[in-house]
Protein backbone atom coordinates (compact mmCIF):
# COMPACT_ATOMS: atom_id res chain seq x y z
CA UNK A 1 73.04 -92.03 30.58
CA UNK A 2 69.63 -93.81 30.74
CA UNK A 3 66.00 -92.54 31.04
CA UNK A 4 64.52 -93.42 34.28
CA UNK A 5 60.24 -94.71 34.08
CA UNK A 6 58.18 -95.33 36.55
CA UNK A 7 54.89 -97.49 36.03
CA UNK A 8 52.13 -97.51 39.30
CA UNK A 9 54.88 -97.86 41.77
CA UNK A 10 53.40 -98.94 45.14
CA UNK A 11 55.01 -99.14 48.52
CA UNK A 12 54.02 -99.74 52.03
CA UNK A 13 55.53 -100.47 55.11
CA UNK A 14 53.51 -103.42 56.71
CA UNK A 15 49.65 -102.86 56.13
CA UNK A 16 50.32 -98.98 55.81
CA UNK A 17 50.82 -97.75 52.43
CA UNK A 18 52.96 -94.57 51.83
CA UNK A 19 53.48 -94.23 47.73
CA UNK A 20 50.64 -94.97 45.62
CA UNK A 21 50.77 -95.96 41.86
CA UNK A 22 53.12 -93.41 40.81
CA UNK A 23 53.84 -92.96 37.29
CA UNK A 24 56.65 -91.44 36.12
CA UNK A 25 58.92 -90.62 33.21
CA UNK A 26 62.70 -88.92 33.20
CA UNK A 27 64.47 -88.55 29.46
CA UNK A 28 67.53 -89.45 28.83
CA UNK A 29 69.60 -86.10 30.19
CA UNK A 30 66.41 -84.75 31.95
CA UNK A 31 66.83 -83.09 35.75
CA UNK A 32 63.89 -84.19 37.73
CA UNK A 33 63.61 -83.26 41.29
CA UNK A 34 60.78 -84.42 43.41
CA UNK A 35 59.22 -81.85 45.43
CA UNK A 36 56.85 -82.11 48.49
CA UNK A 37 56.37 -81.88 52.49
CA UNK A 38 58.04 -83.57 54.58
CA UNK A 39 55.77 -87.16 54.77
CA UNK A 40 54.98 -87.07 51.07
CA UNK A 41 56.95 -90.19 49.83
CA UNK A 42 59.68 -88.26 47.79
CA UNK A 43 62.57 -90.04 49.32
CA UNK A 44 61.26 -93.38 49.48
CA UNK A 45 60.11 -93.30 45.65
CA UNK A 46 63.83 -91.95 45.75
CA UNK A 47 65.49 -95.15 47.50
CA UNK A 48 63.35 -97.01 45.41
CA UNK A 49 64.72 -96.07 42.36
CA UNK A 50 68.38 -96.64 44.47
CA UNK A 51 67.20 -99.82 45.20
CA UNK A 52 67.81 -99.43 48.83
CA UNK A 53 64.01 -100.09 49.69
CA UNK A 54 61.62 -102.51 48.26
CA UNK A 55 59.01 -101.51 45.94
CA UNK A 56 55.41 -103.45 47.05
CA UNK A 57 54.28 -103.32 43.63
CA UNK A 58 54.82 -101.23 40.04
CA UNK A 59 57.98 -101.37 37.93
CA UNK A 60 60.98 -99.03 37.60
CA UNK A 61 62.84 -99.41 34.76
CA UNK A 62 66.82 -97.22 34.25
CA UNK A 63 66.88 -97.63 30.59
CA UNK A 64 66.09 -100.85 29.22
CA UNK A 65 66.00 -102.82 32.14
CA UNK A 66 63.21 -103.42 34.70
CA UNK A 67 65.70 -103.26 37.96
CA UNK A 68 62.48 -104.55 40.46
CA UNK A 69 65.27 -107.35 41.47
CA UNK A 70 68.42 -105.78 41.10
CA UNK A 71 70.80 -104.90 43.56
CA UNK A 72 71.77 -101.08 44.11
CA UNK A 73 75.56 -101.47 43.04
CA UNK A 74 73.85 -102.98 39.89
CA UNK A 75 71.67 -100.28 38.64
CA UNK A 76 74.52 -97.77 38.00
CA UNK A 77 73.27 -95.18 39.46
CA UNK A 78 74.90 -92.76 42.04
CA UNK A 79 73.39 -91.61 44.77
CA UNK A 80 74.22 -88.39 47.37
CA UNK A 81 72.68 -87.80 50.25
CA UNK A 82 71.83 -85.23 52.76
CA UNK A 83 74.63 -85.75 55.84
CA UNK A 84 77.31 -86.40 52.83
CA UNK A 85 78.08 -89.69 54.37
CA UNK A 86 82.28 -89.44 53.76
CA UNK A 87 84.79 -91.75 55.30
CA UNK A 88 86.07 -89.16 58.21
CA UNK A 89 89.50 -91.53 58.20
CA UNK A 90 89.98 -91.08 54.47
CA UNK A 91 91.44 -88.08 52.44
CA UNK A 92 89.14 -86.12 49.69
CA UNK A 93 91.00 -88.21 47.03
CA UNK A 94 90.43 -91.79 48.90
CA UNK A 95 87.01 -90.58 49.65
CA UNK A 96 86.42 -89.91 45.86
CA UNK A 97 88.28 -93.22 44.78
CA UNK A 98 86.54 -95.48 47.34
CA UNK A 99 84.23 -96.90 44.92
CA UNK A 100 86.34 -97.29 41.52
CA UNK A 101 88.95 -99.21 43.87
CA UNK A 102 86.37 -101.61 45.01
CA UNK A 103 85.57 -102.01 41.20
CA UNK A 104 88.82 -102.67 40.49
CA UNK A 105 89.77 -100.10 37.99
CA UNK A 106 93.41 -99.79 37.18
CA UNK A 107 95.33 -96.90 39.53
CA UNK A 108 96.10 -94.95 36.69
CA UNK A 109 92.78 -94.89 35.47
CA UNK A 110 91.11 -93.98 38.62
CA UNK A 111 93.81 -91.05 39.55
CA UNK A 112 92.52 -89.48 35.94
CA UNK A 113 89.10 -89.95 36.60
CA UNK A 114 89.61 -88.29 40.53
CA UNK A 115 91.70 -85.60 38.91
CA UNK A 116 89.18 -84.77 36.25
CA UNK A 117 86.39 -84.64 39.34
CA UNK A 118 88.22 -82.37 41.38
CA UNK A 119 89.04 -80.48 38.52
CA UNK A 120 85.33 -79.80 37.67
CA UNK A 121 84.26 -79.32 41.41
CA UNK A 122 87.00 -76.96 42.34
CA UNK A 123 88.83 -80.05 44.78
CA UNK A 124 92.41 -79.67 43.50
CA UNK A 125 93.75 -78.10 46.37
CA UNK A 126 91.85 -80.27 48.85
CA UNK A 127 92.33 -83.68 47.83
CA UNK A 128 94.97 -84.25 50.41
CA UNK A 129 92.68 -83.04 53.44
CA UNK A 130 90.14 -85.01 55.33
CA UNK A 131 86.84 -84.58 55.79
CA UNK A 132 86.84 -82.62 58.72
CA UNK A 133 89.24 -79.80 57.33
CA UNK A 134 86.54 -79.22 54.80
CA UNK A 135 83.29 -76.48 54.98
CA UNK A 136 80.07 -77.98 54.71
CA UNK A 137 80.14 -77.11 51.03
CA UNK A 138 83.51 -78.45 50.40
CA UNK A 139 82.34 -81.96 52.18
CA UNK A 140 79.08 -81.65 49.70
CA UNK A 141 81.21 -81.35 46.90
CA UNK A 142 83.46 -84.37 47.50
CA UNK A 143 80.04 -86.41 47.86
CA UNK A 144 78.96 -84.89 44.06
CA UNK A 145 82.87 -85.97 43.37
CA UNK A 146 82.59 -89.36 44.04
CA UNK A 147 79.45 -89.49 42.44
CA UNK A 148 80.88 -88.19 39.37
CA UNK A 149 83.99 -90.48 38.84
CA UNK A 150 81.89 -93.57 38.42
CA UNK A 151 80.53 -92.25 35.72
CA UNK A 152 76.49 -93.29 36.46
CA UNK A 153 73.53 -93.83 34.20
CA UNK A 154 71.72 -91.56 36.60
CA UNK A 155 72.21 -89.54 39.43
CA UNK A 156 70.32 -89.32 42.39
CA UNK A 157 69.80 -86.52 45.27
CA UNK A 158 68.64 -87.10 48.42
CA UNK A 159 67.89 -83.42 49.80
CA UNK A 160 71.60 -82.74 49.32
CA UNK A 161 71.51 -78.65 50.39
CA UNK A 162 69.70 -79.46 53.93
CA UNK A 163 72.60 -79.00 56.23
CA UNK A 164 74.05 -75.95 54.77
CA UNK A 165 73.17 -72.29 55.18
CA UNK A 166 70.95 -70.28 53.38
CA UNK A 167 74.01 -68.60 51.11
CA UNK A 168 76.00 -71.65 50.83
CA UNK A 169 72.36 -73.54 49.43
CA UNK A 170 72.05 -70.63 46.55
CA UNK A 171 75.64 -71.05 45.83
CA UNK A 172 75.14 -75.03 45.65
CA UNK A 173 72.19 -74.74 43.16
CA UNK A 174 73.84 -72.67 41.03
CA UNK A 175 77.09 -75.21 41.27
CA UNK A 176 75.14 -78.30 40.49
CA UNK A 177 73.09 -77.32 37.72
CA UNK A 178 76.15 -75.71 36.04
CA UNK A 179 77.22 -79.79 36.52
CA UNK A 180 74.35 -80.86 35.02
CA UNK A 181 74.17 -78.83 32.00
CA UNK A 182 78.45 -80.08 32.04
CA UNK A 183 77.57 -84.42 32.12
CA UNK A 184 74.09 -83.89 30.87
CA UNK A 185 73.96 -87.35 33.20
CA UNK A 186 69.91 -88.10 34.22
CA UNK A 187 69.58 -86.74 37.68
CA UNK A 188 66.91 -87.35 40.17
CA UNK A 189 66.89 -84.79 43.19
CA UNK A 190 64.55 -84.79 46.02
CA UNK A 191 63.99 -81.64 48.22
CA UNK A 192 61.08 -79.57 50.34
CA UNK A 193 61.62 -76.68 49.23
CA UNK A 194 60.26 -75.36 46.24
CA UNK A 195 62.35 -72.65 45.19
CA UNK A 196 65.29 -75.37 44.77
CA UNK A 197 62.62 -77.10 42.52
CA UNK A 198 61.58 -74.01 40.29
CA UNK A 199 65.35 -72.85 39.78
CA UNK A 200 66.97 -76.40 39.23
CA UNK A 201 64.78 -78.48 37.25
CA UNK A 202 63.81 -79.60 33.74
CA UNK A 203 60.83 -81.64 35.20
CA UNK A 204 59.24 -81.05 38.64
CA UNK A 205 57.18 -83.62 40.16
CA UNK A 206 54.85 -82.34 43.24
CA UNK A 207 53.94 -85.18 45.64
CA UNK A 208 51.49 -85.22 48.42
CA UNK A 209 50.50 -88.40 50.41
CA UNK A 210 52.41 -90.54 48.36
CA UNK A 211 50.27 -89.26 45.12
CA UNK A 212 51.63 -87.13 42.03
CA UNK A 213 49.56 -84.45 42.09
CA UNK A 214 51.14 -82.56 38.94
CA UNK A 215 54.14 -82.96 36.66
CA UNK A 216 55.48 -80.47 34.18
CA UNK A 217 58.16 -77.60 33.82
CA UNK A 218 58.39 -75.25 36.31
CA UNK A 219 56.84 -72.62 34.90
CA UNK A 220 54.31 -75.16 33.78
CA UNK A 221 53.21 -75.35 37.32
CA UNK A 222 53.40 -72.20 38.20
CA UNK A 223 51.59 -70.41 35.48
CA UNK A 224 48.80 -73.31 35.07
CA UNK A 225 48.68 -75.31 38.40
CA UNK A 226 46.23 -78.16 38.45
CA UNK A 227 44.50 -78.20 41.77
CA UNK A 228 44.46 -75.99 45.25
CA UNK A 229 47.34 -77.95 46.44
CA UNK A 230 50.31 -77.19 43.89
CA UNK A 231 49.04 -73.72 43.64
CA UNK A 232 49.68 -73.24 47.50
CA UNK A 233 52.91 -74.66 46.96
CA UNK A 234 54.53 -73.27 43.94
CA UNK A 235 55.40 -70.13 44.17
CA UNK A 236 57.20 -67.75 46.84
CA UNK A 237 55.26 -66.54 48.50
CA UNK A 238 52.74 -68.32 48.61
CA UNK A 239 49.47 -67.94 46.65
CA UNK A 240 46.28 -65.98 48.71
CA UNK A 241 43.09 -68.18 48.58
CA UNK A 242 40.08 -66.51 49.65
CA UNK A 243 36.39 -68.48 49.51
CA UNK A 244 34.10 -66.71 46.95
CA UNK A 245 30.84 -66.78 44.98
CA UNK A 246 30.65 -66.55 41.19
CA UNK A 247 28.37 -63.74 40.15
CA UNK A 248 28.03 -61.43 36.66
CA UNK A 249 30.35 -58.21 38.63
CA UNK A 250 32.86 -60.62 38.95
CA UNK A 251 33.95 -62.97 41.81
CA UNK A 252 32.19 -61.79 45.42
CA UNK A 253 34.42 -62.04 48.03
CA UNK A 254 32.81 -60.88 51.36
CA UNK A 255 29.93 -58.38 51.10
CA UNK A 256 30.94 -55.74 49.12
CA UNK A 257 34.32 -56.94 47.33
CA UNK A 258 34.27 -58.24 43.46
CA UNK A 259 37.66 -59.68 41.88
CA UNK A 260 37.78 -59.65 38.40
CA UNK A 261 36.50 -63.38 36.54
CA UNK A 262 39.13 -65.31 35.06
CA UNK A 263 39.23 -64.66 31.13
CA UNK A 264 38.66 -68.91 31.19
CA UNK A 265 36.62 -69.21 33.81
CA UNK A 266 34.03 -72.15 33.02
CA UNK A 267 31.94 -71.85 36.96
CA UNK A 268 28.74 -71.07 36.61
CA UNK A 269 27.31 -67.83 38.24
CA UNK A 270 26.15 -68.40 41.84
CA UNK A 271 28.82 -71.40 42.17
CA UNK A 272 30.95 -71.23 45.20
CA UNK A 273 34.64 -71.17 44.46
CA UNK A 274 38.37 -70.49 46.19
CA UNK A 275 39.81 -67.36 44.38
CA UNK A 276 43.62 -67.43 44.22
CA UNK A 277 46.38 -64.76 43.44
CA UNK A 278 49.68 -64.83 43.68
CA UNK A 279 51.47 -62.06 45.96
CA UNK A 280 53.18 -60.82 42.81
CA UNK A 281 50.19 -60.32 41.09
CA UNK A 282 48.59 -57.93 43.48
CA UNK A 283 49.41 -54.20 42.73
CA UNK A 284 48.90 -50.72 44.05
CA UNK A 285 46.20 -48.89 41.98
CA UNK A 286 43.57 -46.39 42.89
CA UNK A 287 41.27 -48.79 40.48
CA UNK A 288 41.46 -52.05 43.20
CA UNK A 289 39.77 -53.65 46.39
CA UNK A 290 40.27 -51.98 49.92
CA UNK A 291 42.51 -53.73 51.94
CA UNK A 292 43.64 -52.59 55.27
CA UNK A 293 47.72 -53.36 55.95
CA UNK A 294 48.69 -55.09 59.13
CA UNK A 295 52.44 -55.88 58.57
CA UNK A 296 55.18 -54.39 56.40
CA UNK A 297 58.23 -56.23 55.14
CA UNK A 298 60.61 -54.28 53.26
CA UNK A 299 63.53 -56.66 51.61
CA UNK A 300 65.26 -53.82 49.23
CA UNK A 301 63.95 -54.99 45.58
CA UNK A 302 60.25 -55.36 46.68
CA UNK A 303 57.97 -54.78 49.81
CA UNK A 304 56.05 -57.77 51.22
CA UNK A 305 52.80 -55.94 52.95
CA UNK A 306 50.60 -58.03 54.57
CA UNK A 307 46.86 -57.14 54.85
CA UNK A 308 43.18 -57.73 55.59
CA UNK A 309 40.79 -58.51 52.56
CA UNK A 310 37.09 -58.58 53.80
CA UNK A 311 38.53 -59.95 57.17
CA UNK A 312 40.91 -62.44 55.43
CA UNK A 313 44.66 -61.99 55.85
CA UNK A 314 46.57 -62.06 52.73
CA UNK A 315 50.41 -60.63 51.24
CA UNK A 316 51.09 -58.57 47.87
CA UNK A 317 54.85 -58.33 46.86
CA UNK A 318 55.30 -54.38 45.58
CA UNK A 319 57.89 -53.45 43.36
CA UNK A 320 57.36 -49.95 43.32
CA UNK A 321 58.28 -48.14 46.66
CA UNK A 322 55.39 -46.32 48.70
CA UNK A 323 55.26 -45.22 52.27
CA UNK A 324 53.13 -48.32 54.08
CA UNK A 325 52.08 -48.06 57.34
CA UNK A 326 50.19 -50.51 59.89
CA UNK A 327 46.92 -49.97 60.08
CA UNK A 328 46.63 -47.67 56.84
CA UNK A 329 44.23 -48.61 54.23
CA UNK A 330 45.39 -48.75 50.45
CA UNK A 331 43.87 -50.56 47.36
CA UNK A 332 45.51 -53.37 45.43
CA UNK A 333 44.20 -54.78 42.02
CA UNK A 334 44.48 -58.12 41.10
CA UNK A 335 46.53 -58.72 37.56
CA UNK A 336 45.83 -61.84 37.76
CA UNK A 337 43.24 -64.33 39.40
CA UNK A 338 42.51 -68.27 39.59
CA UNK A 339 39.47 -70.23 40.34
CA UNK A 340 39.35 -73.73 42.20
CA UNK A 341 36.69 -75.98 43.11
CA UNK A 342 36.26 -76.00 47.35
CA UNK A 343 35.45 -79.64 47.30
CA UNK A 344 37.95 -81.31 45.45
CA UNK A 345 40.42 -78.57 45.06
CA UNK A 346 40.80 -78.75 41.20
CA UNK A 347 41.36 -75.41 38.86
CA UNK A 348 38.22 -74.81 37.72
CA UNK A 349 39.50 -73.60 33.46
């Protein structure tokens, strides 16, 4: 196991540059998934680290070494990707043993260290099958397998749950963070979507346009994002931003509406701000703003309404169960509130 640090990494492809001075650091043992849309750099700062792509500039370093020049099977790292890439003529077990054979570990030694994979990744009974006998979760654990028995400084992710279904992808999660917290092995893992981020990792990184725009824990970002950007993309769903004027009733949204100030708020009254609150943090009290509700979602647990505030359409997640209906007017009180600058988009606290 190795940390993994990155020092103004650059990259561009010809005279267009797509990453841009990223710093970043992974502890030894620390689960780190890079998080963005599509476009953002993730998985090139990804295939950096690999060492399948060039860096223009910066230095990665995988412990003590600075691996700028170092070929991928080098770096010992282990990588798996999205489309699981498998041998389709091998079995589970050749699949898994591929790369210890080409090392030229003893056969003993690499049936143990197979045995012991399938073992953890529930294989057993499938080492004798190919690739195409397998469910798309099967085939994605034989990929984690034969990352597993060569026994990496750091694992790597590239988007691994893409191509499965939305139970299989919950089920996955759960699966490989129970193998982290198992190897305690440095993993990197690159995805989209953010709820894999929030439920998976020890250290999120959000990238946009080939820029960090925050690091921390997940609840970090969530409870104290940095700018308009990771606010509008942590969370599910998403946070409401609605443009606003700072005045002494509170925050003026529209003609008639005041939101509560934040209890840190630093603007200055008559500044013009974003407001933003979360769904979650918008409830059903006789004391709140008048919305009027245009769409109801009920999911079981909660109820997703979506309404009109001062002519701007925005959701609330209830808990509690009421009788909405289209068109009907209720009130919802913000718990909770956050202030951003409309310029450059940073949290104004």
């Amino acid at each position: 196991m190795a940390a993994v640090t990155l020092n103004g990494v650059h990259k561009s492809f010809g005279s267009t540059p797509v990453v841009h001075g990223v710093d970043i650091e992974i502890a030894d043992g620390q689960f780190c998934v890079l998080v963005g849309p599509s476009g953002c750099g993730k998985s090139t700062l990804l295939r950096m680290i690999a060492g399948l792509e060039e860096i223009s500039g910066g230095e990665i370093r995988i412990g003590d070494r600075v691996v700028n020049n170092v070929a991928p099977k080098e770096r010992d790292i282990a990588m798996v990707f999205q489309n699981y890439a498998l041998y389709p003529h091998m079995t589970v077990q050749d699949n898994m043993a591929f790369s210890l054979k080409l090392a030229g570990e003893p056969p003993e030694a690499i049936k143990k260290r197979v045995d012991e994979a399938a073992s953890i990744l529930g294989l057993t009974d499938y080492l004798a099958r190919y690739p195409r006998q397998l469910s798309g979760g099967q085939r994605q654990r034989v990929a984690m397998g034969r990352a597993i028995v060569r026994k990496p400084q750091v694992f790597l992710f590239d988007e691994p749950l893409s191509n499965l279904d939305a139970k299989l992808r919950v089920q996955m999660r759960t699966e490989i963070k129970e193998l982290h917290q198992r190897l305690k092995t440095t993993s990197i893992y690159v995805t989209h979507d953010q709820i894999e981020a929030m439920t998976m990792a020890d250290k999120i990184v959000v990238m946009n346009a080939g820029v960090t725009e925050q690091i921390g824990s997940p609840l970090e970002l969530y409870d104290n994002p940095g700018n308009l950007f990771v606010a509008g993309f942590i969370g599910s769903p998403a946070m409401n931003f609605l443009p606003g004027k700072v005045t002494a009733a509170g925050i003026a949204v529209g003609e008639s509406i005041h939101l509560p100030t934040p209890a840190n708020n630093t603007a200055e009254t008559g500044r013009d701000v974003v407001v933003g609150v979360r769904p979650e943090h918008l409830s059903v009290s006789g004391d709140g703003v008048p919305v009027e509700i245009v769409v109801v979602e009920p999911t079981g647990a909660d109820t997703q309404i979506y309404c009109k505030l001062a002519g701007i359409e925005i959701s609330a997640v209830v808990r509690e169960r009421h009788e909405f209906k289209p068109g009907a007017a209720v009130r919802l009180k913000p718990e909770l509130t956050f202030l951003f600058d409309p310029a450059s988009g940073r949290r104004l606290a």
